[in-house]
ModelCIF file with pLDDT and N, C-alpha, C, O atoms, coordinates in Angstrom:
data_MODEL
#
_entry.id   MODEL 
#
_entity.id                         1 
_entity.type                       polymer 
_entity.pdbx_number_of_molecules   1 
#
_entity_poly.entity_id                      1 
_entity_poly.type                           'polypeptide(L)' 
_entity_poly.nstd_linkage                   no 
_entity_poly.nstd_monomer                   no 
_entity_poly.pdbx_seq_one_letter_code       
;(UNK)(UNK)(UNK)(UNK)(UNK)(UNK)(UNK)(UNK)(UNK)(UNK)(UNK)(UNK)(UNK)(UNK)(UNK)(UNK)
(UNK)(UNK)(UNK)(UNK)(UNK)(UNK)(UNK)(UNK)(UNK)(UNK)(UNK)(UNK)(UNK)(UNK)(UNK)(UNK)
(UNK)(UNK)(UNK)(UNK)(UNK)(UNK)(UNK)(UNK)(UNK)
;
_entity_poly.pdbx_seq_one_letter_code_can   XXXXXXXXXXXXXXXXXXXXXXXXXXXXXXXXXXXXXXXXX 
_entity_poly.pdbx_strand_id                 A 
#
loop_
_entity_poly_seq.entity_id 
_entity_poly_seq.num 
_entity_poly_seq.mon_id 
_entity_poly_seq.hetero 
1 1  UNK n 
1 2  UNK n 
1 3  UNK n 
1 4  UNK n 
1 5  UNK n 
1 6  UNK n 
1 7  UNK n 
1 8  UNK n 
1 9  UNK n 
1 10 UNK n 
1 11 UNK n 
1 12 UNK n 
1 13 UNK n 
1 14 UNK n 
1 15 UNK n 
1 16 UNK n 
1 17 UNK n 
1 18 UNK n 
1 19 UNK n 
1 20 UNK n 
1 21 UNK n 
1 22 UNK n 
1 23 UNK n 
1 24 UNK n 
1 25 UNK n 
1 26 UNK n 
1 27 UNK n 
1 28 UNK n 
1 29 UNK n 
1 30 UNK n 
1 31 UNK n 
1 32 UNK n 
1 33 UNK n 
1 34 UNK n 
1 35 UNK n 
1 36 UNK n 
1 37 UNK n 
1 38 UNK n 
1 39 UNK n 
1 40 UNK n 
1 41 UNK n 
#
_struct_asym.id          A 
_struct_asym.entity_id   1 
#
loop_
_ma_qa_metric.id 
_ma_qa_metric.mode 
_ma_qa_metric.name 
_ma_qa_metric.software_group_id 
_ma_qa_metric.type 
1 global pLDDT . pLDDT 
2 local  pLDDT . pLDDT 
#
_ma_qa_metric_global.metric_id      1 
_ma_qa_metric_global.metric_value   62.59 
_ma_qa_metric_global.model_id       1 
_ma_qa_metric_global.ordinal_id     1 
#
loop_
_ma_qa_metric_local.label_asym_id 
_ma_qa_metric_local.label_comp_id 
_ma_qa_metric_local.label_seq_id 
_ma_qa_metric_local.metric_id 
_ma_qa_metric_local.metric_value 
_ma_qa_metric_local.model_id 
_ma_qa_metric_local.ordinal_id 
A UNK 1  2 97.00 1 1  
A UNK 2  2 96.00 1 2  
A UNK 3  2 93.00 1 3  
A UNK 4  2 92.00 1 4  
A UNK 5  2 87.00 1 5  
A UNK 6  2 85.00 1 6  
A UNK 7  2 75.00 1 7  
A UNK 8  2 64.00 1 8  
A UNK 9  2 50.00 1 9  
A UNK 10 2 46.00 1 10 
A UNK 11 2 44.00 1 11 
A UNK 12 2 43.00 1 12 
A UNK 13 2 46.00 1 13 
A UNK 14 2 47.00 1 14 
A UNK 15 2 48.00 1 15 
A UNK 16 2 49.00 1 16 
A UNK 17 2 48.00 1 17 
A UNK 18 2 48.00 1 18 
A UNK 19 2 48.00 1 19 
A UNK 20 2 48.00 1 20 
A UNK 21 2 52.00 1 21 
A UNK 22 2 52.00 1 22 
A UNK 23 2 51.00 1 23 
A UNK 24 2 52.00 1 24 
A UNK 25 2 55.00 1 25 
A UNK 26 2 50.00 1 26 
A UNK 27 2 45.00 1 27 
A UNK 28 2 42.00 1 28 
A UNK 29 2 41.00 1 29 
A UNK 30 2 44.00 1 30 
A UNK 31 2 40.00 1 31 
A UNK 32 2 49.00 1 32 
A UNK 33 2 45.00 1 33 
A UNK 34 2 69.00 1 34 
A UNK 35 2 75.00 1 35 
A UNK 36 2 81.00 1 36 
A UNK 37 2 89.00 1 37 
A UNK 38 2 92.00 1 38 
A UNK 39 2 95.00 1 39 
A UNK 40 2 96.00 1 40 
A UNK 41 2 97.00 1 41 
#
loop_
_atom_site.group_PDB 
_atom_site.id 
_atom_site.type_symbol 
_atom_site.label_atom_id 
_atom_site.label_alt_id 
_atom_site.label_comp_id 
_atom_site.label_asym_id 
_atom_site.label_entity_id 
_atom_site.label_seq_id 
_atom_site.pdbx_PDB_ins_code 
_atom_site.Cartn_x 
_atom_site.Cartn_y 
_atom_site.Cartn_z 
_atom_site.occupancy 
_atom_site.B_iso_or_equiv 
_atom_site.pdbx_formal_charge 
_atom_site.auth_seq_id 
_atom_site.auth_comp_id 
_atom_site.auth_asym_id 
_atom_site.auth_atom_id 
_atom_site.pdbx_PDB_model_num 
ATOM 1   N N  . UNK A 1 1  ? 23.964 70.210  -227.096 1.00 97.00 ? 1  UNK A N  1 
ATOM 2   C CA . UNK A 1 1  ? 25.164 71.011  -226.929 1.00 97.00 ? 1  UNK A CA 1 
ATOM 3   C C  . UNK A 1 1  ? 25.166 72.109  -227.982 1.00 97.00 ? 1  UNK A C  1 
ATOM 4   O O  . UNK A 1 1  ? 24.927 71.838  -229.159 1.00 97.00 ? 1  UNK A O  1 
ATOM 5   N N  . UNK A 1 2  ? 25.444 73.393  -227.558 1.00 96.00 ? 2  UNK A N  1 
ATOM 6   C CA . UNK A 1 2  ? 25.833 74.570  -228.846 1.00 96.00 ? 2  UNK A CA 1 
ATOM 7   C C  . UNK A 1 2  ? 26.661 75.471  -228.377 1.00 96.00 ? 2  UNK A C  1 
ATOM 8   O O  . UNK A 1 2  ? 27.206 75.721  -227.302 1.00 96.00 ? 2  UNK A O  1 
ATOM 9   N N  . UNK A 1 3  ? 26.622 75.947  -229.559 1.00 93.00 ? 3  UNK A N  1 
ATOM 10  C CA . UNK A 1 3  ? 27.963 77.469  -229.518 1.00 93.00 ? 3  UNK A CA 1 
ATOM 11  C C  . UNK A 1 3  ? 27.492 78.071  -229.372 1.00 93.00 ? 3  UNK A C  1 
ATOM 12  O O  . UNK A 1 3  ? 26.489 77.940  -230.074 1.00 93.00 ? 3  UNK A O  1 
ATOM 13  N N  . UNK A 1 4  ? 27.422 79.265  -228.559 1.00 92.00 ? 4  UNK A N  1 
ATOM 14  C CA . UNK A 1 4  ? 26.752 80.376  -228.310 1.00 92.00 ? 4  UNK A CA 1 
ATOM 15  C C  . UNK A 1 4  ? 28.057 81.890  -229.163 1.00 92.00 ? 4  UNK A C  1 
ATOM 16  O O  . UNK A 1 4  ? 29.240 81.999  -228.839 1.00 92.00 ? 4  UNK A O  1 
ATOM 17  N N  . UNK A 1 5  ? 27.458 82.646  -230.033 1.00 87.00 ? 5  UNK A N  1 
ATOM 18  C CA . UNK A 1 5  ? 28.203 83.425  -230.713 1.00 87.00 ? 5  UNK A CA 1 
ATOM 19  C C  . UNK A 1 5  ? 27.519 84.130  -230.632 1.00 87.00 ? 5  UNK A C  1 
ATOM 20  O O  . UNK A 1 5  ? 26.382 83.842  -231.006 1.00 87.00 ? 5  UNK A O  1 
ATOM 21  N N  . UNK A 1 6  ? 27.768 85.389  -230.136 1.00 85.00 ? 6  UNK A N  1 
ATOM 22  C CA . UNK A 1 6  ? 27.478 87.007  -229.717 1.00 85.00 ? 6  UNK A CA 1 
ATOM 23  C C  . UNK A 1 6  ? 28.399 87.557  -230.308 1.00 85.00 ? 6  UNK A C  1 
ATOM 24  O O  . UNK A 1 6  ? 29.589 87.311  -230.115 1.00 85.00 ? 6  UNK A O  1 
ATOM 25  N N  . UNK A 1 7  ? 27.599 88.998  -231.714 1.00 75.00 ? 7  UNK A N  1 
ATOM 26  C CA . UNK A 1 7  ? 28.161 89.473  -232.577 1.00 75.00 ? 7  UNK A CA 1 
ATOM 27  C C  . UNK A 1 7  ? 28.419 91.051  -232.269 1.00 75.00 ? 7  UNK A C  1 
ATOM 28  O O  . UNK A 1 7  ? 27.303 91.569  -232.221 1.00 75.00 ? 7  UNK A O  1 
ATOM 29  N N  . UNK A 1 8  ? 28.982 91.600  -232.142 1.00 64.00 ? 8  UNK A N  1 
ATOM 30  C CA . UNK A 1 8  ? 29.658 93.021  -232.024 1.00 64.00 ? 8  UNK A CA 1 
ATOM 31  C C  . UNK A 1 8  ? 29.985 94.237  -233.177 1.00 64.00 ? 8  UNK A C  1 
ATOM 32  O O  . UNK A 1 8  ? 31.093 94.771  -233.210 1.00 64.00 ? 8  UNK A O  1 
ATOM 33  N N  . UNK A 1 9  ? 29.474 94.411  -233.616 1.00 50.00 ? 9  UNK A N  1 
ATOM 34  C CA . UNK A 1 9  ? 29.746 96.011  -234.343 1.00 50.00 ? 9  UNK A CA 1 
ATOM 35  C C  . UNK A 1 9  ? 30.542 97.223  -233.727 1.00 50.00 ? 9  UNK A C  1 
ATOM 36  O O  . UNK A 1 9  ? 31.678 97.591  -234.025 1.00 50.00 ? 9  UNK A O  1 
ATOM 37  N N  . UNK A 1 10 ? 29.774 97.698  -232.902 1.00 46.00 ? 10 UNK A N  1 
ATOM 38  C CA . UNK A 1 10 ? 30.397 98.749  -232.353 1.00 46.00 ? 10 UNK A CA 1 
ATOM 39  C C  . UNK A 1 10 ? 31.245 98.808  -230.569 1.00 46.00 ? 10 UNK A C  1 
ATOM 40  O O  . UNK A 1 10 ? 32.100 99.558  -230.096 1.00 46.00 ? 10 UNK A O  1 
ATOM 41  N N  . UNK A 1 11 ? 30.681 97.935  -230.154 1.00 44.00 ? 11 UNK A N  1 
ATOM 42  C CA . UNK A 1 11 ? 30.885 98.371  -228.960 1.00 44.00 ? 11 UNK A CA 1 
ATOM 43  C C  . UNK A 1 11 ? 30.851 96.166  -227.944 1.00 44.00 ? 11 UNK A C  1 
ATOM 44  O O  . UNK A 1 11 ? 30.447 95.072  -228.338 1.00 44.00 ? 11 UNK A O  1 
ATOM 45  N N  . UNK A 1 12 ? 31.389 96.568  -226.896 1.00 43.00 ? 12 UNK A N  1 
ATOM 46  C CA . UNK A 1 12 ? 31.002 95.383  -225.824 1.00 43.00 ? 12 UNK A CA 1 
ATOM 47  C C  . UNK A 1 12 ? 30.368 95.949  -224.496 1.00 43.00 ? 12 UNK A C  1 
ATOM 48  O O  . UNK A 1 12 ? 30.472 97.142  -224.209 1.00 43.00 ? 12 UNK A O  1 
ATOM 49  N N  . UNK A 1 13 ? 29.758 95.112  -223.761 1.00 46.00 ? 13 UNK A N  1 
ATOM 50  C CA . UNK A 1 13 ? 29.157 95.561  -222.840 1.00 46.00 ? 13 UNK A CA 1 
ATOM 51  C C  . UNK A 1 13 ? 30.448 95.774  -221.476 1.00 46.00 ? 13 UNK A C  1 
ATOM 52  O O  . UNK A 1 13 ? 31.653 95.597  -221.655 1.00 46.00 ? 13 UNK A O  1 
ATOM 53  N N  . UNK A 1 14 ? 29.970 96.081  -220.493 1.00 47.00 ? 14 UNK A N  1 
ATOM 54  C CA . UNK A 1 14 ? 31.058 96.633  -219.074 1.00 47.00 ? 14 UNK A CA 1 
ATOM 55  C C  . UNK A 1 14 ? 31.867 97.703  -219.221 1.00 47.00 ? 14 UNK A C  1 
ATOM 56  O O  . UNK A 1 14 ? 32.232 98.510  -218.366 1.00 47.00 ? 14 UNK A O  1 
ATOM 57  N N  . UNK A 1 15 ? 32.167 97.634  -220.606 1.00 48.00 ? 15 UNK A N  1 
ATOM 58  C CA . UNK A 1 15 ? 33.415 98.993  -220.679 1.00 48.00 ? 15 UNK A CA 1 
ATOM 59  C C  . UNK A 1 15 ? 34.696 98.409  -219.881 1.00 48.00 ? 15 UNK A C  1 
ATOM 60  O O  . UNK A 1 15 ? 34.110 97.849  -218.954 1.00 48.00 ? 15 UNK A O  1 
ATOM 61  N N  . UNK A 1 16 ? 35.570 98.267  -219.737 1.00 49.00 ? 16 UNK A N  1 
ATOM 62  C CA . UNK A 1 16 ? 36.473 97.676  -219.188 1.00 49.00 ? 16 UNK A CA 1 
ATOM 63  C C  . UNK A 1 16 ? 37.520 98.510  -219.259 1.00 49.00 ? 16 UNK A C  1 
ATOM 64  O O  . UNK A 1 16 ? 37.593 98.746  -220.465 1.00 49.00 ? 16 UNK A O  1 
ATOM 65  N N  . UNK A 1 17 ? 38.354 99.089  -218.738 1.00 48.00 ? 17 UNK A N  1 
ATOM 66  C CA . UNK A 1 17 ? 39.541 99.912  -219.166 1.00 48.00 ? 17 UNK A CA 1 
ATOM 67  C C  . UNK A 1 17 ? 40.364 99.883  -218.671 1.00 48.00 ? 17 UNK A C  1 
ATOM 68  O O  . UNK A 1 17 ? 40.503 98.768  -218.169 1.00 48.00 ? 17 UNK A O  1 
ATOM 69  N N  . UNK A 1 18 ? 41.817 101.083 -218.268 1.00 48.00 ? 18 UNK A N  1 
ATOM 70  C CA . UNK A 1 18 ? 42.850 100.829 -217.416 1.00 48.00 ? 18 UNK A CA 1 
ATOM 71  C C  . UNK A 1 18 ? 42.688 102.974 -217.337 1.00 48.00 ? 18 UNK A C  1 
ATOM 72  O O  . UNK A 1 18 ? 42.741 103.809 -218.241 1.00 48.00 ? 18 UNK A O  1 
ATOM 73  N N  . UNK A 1 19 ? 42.519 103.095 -216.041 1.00 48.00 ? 19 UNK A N  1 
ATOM 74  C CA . UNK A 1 19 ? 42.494 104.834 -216.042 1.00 48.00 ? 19 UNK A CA 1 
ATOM 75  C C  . UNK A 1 19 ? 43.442 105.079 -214.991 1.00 48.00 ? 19 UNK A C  1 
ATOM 76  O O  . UNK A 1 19 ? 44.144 104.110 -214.702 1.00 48.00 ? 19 UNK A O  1 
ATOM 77  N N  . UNK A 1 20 ? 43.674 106.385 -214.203 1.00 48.00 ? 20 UNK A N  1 
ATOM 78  C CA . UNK A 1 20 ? 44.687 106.852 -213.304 1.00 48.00 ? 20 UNK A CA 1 
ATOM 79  C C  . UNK A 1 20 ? 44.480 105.612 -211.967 1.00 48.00 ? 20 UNK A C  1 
ATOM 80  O O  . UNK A 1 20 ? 45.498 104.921 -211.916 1.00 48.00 ? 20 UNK A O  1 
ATOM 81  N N  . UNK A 1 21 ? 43.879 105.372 -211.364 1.00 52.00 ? 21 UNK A N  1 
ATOM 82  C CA . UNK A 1 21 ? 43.812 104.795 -210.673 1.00 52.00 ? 21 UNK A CA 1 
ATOM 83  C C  . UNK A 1 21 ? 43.502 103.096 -210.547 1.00 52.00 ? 21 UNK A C  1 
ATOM 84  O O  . UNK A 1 21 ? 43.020 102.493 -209.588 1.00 52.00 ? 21 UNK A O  1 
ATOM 85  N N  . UNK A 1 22 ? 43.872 102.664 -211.617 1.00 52.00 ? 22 UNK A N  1 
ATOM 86  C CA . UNK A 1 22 ? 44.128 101.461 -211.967 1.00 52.00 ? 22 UNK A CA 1 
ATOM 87  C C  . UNK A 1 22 ? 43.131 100.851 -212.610 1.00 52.00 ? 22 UNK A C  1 
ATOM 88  O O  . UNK A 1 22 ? 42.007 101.322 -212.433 1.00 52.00 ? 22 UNK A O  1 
ATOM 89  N N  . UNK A 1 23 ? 43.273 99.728  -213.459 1.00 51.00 ? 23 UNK A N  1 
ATOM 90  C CA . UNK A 1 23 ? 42.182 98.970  -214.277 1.00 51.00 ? 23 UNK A CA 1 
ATOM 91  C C  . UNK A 1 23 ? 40.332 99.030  -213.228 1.00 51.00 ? 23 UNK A C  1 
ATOM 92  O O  . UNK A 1 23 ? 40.137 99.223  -212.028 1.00 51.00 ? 23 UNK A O  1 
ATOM 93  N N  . UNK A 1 24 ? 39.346 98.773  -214.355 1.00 52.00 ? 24 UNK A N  1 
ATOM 94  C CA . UNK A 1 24 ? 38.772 99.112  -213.938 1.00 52.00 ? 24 UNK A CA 1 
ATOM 95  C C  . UNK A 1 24 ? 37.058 98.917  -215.159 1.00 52.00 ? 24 UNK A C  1 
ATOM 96  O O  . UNK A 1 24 ? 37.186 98.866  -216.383 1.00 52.00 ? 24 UNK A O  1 
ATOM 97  N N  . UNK A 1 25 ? 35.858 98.852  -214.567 1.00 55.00 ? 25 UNK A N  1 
ATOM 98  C CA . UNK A 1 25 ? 34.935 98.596  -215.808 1.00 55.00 ? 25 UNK A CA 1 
ATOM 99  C C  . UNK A 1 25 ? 33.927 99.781  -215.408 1.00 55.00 ? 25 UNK A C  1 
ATOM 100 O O  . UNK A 1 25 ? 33.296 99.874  -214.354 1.00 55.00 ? 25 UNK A O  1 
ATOM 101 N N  . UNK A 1 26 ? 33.924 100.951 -216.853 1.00 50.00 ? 26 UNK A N  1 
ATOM 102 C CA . UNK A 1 26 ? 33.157 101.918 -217.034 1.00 50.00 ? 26 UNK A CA 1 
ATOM 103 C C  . UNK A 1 26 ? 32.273 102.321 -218.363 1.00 50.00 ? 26 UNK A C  1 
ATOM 104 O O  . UNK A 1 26 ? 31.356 103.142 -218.337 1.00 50.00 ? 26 UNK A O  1 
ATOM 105 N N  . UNK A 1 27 ? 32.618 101.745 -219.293 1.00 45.00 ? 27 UNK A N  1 
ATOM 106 C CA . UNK A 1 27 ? 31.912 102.041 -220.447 1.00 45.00 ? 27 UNK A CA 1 
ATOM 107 C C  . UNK A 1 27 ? 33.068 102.485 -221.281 1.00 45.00 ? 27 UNK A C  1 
ATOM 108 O O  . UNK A 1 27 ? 32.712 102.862 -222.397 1.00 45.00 ? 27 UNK A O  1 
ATOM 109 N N  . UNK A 1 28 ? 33.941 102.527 -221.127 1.00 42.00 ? 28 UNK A N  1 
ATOM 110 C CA . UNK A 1 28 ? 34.805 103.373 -222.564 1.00 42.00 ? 28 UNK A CA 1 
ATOM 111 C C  . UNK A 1 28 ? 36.060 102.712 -223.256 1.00 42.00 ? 28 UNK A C  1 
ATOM 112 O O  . UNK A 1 28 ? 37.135 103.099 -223.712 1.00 42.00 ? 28 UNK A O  1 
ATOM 113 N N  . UNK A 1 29 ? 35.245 101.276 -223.074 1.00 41.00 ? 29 UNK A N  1 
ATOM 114 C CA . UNK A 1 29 ? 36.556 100.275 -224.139 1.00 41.00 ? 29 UNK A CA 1 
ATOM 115 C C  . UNK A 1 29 ? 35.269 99.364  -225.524 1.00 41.00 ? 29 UNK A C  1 
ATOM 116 O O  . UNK A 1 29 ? 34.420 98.486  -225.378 1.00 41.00 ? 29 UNK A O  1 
ATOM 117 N N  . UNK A 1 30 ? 35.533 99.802  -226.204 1.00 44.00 ? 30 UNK A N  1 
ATOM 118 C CA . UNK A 1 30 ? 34.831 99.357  -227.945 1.00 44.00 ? 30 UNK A CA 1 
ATOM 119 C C  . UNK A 1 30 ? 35.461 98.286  -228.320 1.00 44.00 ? 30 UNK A C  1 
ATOM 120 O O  . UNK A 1 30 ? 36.633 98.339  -227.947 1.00 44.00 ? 30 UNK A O  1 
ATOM 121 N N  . UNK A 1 31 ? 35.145 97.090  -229.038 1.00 40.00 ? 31 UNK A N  1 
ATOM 122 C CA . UNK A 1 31 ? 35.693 96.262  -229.548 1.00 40.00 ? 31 UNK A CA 1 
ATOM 123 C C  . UNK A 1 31 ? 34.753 95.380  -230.877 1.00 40.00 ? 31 UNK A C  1 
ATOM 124 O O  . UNK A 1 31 ? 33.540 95.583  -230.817 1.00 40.00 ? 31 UNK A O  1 
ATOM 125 N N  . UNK A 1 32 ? 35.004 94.891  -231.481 1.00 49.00 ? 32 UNK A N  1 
ATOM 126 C CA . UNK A 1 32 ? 34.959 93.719  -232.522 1.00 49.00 ? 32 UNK A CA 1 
ATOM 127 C C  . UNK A 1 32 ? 34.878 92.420  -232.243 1.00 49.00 ? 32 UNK A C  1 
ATOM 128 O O  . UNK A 1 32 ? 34.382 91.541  -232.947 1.00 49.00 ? 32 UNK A O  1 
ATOM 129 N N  . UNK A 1 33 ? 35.435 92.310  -231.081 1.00 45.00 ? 33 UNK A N  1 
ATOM 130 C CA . UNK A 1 33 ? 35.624 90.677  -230.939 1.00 45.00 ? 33 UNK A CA 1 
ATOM 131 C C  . UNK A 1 33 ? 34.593 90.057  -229.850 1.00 45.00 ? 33 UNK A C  1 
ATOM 132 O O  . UNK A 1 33 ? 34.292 90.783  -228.902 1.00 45.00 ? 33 UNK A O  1 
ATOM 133 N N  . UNK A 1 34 ? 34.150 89.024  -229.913 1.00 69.00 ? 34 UNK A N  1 
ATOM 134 C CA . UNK A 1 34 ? 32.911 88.551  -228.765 1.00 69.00 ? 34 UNK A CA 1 
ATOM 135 C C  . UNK A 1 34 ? 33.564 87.387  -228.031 1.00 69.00 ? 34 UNK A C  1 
ATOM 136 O O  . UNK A 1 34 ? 34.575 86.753  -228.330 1.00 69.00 ? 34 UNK A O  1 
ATOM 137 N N  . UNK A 1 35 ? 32.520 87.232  -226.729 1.00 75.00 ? 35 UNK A N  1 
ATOM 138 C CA . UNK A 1 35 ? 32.957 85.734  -225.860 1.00 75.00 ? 35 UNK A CA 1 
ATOM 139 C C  . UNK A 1 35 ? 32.361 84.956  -226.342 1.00 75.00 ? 35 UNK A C  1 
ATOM 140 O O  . UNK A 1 35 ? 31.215 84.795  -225.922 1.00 75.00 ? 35 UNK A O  1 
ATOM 141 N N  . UNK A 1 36 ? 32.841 84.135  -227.415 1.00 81.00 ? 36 UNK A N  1 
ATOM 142 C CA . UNK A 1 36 ? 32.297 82.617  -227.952 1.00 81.00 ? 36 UNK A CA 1 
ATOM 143 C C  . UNK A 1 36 ? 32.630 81.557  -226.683 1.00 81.00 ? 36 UNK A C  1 
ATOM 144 O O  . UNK A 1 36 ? 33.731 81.130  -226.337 1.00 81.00 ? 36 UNK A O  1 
ATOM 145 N N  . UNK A 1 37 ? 30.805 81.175  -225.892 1.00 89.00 ? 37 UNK A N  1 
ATOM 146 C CA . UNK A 1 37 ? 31.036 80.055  -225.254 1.00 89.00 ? 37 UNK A CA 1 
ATOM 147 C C  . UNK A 1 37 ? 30.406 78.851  -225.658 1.00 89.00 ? 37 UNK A C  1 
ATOM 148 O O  . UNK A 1 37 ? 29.699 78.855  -226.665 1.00 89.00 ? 37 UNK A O  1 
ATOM 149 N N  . UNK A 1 38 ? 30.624 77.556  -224.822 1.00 92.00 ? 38 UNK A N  1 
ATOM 150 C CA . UNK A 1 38 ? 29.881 76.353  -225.031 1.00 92.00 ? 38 UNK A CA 1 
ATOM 151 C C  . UNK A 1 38 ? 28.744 75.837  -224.285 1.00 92.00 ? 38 UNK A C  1 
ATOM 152 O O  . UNK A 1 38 ? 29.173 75.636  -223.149 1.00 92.00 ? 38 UNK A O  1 
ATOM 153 N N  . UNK A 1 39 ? 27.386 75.486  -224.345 1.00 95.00 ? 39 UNK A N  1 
ATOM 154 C CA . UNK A 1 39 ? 26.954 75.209  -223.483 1.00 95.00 ? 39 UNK A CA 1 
ATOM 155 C C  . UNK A 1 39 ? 26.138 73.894  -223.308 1.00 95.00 ? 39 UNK A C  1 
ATOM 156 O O  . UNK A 1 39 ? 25.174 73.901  -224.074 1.00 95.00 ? 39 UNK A O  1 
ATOM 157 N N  . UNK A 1 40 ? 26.216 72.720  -222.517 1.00 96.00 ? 40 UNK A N  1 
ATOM 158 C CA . UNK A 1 40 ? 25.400 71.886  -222.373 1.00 96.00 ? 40 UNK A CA 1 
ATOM 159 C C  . UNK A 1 40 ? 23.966 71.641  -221.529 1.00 96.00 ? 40 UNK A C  1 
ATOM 160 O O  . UNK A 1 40 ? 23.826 71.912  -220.336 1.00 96.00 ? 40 UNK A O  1 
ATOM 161 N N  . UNK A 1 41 ? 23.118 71.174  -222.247 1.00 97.00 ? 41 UNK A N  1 
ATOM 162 C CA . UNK A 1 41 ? 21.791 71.064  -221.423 1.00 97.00 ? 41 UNK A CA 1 
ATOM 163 C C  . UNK A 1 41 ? 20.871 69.639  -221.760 1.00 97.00 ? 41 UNK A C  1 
ATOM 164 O O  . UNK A 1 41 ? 19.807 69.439  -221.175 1.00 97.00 ? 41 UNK A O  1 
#
């Protein structure tokens, strides 16, 4: 079993945003924070 922790500096992958025509994933949302998951094998 482990933690999987993916570290972020500048940016996340998909881009995710909210633009005129409603939410939406393009490249132009940056963040700090990662998806810490769990995984068994």
């Amino acid at each position: 079993g482990s933690m999987l922790m993916p570290m972020v500096w500048t940016g996340v992958g998909f881009g995710c945003g909210i633009g005129t025509g409603g939410s939406g994933c393009g490249g132009s949302v940056y963040t700090r924070i990662t998806p810490f998951q769990g995984e068994f094998s």
